[in-house]
N, C-alpha and C. Protein backbone atom coordinates (compact mmCIF):
# COMPACT_ATOMS: atom_id res chain seq x y z
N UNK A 1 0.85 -1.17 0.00
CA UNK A 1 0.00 0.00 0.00
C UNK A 1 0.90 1.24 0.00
N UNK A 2 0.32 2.08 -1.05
CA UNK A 2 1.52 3.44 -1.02
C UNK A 2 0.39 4.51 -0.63
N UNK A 3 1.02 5.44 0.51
CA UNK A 3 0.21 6.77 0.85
C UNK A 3 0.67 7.58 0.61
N UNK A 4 0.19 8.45 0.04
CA UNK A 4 0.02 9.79 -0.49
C UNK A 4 -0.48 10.76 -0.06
N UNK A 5 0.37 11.71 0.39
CA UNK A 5 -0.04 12.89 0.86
C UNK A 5 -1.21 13.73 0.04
N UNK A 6 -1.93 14.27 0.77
CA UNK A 6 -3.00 14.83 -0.31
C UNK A 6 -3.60 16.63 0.50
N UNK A 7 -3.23 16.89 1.84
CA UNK A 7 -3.21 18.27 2.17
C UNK A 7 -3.30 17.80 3.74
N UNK A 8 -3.57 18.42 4.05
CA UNK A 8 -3.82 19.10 5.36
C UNK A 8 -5.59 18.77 6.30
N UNK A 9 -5.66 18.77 7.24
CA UNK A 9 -7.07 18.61 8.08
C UNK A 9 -7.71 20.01 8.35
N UNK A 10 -6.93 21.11 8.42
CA UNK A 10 -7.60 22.12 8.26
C UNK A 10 -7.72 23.12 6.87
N UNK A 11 -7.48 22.63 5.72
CA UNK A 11 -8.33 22.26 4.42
C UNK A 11 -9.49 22.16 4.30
N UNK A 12 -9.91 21.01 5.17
CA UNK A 12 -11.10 20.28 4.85
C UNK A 12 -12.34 21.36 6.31
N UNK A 13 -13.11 21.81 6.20
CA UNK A 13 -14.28 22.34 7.16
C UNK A 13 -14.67 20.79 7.46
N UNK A 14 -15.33 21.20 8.39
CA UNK A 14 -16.18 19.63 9.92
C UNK A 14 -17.26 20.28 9.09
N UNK A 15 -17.86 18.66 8.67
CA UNK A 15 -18.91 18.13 7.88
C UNK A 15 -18.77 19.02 6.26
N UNK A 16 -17.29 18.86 6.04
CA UNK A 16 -17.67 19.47 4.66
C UNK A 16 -16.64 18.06 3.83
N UNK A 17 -16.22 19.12 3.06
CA UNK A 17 -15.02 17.59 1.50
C UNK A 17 -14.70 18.77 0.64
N UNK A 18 -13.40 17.45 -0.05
CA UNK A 18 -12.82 17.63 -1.44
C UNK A 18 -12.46 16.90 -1.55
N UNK A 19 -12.48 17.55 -3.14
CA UNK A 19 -11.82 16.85 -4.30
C UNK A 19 -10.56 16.61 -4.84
N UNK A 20 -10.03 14.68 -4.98
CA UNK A 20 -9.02 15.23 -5.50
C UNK A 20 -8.73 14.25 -6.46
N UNK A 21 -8.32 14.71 -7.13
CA UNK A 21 -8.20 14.00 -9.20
C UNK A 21 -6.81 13.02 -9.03
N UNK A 22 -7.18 11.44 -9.08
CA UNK A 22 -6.22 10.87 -9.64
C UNK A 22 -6.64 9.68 -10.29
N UNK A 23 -4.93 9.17 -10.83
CA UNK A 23 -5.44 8.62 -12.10
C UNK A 23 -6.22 7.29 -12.39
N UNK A 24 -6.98 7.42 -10.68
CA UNK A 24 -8.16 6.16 -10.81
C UNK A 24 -9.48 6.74 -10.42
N UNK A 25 -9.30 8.08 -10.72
CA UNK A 25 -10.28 8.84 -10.61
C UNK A 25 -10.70 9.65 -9.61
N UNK A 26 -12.07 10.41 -9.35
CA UNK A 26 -12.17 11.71 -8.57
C UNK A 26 -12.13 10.66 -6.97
N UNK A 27 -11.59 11.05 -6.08
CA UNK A 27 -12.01 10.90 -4.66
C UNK A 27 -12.24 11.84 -4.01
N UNK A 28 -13.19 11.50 -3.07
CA UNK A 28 -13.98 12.75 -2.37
C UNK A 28 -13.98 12.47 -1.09
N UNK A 29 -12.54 13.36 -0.19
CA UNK A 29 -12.35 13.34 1.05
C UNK A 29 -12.97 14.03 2.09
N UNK A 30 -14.07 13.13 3.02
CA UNK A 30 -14.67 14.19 3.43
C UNK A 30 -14.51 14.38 5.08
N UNK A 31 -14.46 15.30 6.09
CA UNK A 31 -14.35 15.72 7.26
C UNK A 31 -16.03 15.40 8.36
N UNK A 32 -15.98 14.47 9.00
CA UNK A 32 -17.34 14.91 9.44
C UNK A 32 -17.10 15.55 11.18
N UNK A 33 -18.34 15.95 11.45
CA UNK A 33 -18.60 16.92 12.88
C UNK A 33 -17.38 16.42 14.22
N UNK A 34 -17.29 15.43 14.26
CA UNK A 34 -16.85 14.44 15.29
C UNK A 34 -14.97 14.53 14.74
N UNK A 35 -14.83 14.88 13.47
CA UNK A 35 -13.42 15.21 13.15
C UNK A 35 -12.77 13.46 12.48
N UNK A 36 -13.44 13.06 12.01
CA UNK A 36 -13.12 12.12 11.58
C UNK A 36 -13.17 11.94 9.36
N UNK A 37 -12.38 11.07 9.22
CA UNK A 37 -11.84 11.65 7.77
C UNK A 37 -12.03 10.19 7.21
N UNK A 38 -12.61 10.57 6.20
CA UNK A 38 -12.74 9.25 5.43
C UNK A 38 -12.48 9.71 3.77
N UNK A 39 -12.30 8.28 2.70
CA UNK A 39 -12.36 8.89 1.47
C UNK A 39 -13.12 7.96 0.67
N UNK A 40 -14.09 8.47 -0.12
CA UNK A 40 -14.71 7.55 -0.93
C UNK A 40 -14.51 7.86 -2.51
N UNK A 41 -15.00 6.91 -3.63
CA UNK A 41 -15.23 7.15 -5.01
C UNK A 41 -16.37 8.44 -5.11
N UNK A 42 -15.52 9.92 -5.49
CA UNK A 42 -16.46 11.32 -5.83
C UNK A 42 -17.74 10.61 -6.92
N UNK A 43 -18.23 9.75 -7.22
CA UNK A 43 -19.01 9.65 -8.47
C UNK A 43 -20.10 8.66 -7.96
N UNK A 44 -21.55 9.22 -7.78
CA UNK A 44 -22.74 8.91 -6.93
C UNK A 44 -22.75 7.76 -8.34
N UNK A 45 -22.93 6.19 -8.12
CA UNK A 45 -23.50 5.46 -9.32
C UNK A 45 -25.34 5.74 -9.61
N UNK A 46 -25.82 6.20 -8.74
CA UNK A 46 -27.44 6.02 -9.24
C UNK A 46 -27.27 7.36 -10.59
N UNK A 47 -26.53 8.43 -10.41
CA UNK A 47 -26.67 9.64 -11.45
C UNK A 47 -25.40 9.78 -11.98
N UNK A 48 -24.51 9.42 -11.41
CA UNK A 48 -23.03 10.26 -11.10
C UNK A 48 -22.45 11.93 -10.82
N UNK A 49 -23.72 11.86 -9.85
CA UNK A 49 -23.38 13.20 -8.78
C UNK A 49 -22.06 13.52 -8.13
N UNK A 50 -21.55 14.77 -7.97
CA UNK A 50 -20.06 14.56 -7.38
C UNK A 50 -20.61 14.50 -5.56
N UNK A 51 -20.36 13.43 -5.25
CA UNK A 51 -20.60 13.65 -3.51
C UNK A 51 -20.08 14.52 -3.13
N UNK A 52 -18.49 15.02 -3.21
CA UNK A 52 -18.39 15.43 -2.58
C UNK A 52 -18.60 17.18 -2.82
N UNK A 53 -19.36 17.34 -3.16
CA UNK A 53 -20.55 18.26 -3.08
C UNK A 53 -21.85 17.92 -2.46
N UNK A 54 -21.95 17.04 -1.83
CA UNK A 54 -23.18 16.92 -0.69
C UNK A 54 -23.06 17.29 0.33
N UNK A 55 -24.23 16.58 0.87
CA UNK A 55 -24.43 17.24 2.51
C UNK A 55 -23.24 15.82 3.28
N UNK A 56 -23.03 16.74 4.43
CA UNK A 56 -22.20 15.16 5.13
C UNK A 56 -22.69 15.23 6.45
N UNK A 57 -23.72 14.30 7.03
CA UNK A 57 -24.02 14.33 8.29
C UNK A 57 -23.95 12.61 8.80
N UNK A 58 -23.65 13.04 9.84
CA UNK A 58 -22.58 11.81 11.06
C UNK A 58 -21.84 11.35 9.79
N UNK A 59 -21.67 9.68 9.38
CA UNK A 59 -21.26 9.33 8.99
C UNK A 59 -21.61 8.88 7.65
N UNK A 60 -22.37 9.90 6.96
CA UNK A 60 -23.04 9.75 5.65
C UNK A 60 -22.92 10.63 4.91
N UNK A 61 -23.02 10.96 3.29
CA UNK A 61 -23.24 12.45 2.82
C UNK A 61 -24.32 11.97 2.06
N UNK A 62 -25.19 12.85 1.72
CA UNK A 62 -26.17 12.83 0.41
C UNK A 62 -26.08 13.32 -0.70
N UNK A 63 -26.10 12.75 -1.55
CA UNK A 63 -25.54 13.71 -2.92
C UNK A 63 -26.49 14.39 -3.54
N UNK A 64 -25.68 15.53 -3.94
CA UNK A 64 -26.90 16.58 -4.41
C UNK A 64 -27.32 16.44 -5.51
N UNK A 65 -27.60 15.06 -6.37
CA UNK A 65 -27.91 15.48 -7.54
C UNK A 65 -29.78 14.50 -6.69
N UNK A 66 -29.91 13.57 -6.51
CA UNK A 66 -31.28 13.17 -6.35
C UNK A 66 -31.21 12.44 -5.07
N UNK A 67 -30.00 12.93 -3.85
CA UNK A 67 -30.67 12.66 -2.30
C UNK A 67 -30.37 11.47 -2.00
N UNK A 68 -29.86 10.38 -2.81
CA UNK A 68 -28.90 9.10 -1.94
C UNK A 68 -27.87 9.67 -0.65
N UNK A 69 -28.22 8.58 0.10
CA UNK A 69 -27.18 9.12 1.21
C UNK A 69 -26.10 7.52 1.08
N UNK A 70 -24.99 7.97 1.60
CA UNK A 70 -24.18 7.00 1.40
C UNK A 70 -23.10 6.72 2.92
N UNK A 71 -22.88 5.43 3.03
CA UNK A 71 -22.10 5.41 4.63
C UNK A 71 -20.84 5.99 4.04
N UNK A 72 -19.84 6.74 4.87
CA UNK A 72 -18.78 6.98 4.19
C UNK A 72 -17.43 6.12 4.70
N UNK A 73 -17.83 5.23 5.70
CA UNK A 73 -17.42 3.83 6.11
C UNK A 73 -17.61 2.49 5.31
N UNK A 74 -18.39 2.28 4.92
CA UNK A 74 -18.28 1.27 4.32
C UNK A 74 -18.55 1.47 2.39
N UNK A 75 -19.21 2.57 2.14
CA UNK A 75 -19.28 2.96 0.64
C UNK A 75 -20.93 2.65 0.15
N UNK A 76 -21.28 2.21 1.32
CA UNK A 76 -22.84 0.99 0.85
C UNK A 76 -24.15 2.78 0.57
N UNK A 77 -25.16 2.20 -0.59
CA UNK A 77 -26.33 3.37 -0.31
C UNK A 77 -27.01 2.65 0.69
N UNK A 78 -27.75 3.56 1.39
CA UNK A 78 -28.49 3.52 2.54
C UNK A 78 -30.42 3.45 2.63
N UNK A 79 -30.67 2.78 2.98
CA UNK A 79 -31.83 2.84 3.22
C UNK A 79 -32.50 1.74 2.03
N UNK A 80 -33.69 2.52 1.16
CA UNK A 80 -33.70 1.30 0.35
C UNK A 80 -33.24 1.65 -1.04
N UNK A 81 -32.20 2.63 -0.75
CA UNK A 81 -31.47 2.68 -2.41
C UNK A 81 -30.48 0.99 -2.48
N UNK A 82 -29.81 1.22 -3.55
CA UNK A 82 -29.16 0.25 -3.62
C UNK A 82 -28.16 0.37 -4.00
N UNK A 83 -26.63 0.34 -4.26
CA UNK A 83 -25.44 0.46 -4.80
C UNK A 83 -24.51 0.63 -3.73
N UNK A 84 -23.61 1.17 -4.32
CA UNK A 84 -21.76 0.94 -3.03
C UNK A 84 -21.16 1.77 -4.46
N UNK A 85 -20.29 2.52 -3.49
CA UNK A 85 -18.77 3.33 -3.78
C UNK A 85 -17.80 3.03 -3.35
N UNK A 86 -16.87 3.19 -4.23
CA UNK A 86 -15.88 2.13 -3.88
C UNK A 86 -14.48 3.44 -2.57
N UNK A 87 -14.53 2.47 -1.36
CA UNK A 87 -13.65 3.38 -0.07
C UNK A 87 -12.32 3.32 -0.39
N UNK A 88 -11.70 4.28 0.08
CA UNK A 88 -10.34 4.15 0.31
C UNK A 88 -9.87 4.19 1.58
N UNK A 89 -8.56 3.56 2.18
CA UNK A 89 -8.24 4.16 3.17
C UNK A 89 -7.29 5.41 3.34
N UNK A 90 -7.39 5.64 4.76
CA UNK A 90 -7.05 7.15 5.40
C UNK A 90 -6.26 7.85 6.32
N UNK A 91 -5.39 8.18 6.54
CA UNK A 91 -4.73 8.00 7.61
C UNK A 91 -4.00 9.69 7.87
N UNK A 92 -4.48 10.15 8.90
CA UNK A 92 -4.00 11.59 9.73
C UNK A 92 -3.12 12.00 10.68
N UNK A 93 -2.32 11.95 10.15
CA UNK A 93 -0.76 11.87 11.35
C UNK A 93 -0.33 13.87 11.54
N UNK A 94 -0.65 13.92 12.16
CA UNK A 94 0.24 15.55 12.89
C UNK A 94 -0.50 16.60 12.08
N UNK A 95 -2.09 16.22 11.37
CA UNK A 95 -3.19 17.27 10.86
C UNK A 95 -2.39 16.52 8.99
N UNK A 96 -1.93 15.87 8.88
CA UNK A 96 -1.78 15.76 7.22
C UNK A 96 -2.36 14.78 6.95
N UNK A 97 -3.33 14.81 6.31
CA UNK A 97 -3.96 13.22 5.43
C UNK A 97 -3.60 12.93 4.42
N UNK A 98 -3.59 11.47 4.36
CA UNK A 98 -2.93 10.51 3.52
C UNK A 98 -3.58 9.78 2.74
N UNK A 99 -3.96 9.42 1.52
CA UNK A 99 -4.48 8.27 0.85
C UNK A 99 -3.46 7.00 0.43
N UNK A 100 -4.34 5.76 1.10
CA UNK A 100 -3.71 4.62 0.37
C UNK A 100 -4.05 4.20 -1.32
N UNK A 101 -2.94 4.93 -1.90
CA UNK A 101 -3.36 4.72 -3.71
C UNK A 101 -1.93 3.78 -4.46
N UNK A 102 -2.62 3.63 -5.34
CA UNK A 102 -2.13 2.60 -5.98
C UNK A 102 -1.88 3.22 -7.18
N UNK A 103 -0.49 4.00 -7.49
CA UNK A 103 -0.76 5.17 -8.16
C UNK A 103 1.09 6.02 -7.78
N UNK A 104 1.59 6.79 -9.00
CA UNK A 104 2.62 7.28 -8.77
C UNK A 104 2.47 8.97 -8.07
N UNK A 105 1.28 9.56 -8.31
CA UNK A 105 1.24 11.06 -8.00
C UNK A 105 -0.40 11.69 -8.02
N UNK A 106 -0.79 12.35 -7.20
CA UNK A 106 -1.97 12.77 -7.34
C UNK A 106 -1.99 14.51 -7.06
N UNK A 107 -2.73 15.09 -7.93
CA UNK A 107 -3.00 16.76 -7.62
C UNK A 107 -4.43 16.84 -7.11
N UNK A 108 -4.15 17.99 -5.81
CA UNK A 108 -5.53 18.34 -5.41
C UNK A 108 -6.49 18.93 -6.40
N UNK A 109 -7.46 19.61 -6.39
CA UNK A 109 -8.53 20.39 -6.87
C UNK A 109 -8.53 21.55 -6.46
């Protein structure tokens, strides 16, 4: 597993995200209330909404294109939607987050 630096924890606003472009596509790192950091696949499968332009509450965001909410723990839709995004892992050492990618270089957004 190779990690990759990708910015900073105070970047990211509590219960907000970003975006960041690599070459397995958009991931959408998001911050929730409680200060905890997760990263999922940016691309909602029911529309392909960018999540991380949704709402993010506890451990879910909803995407703004038609209101799926998604765990941002496990990637699964919630309730009686149906689909999964694919997670990455995450890791925050001294306020810098890290993605585990599989991948030579990634640029923020």
């Amino acid at each position: 597993m190779n990690w990759f630096h990708i910015g900073t924890l105070d970047e990211i606003p509590l219960r907000g995200a970003r975006c960041v472009n690599t070459p397995q596509g958009k991931i959408g790192v998001f911050r929730t209330a409680d200060d905890k950091v997760f990263a999922i696949e940016d691309h909602c499968p029911h529309r392909g909404g960018p999540l991380s332009q949704g709402i993010v509450h506890g451990a879910a965001v909803t995407c703004p294109l038609h209101n799926w909410v998604f765990s941002l723990e496990t990637g699964k839709a919630q309730g009686a939607d149906e689909g999964a995004v694919r997670t990455i892992a995450v890791r925050v050492e001294g306020g810098r987050i890290s993605l585990a990618l599989e991948m030579i270089a990634v640029a923020a957004e």
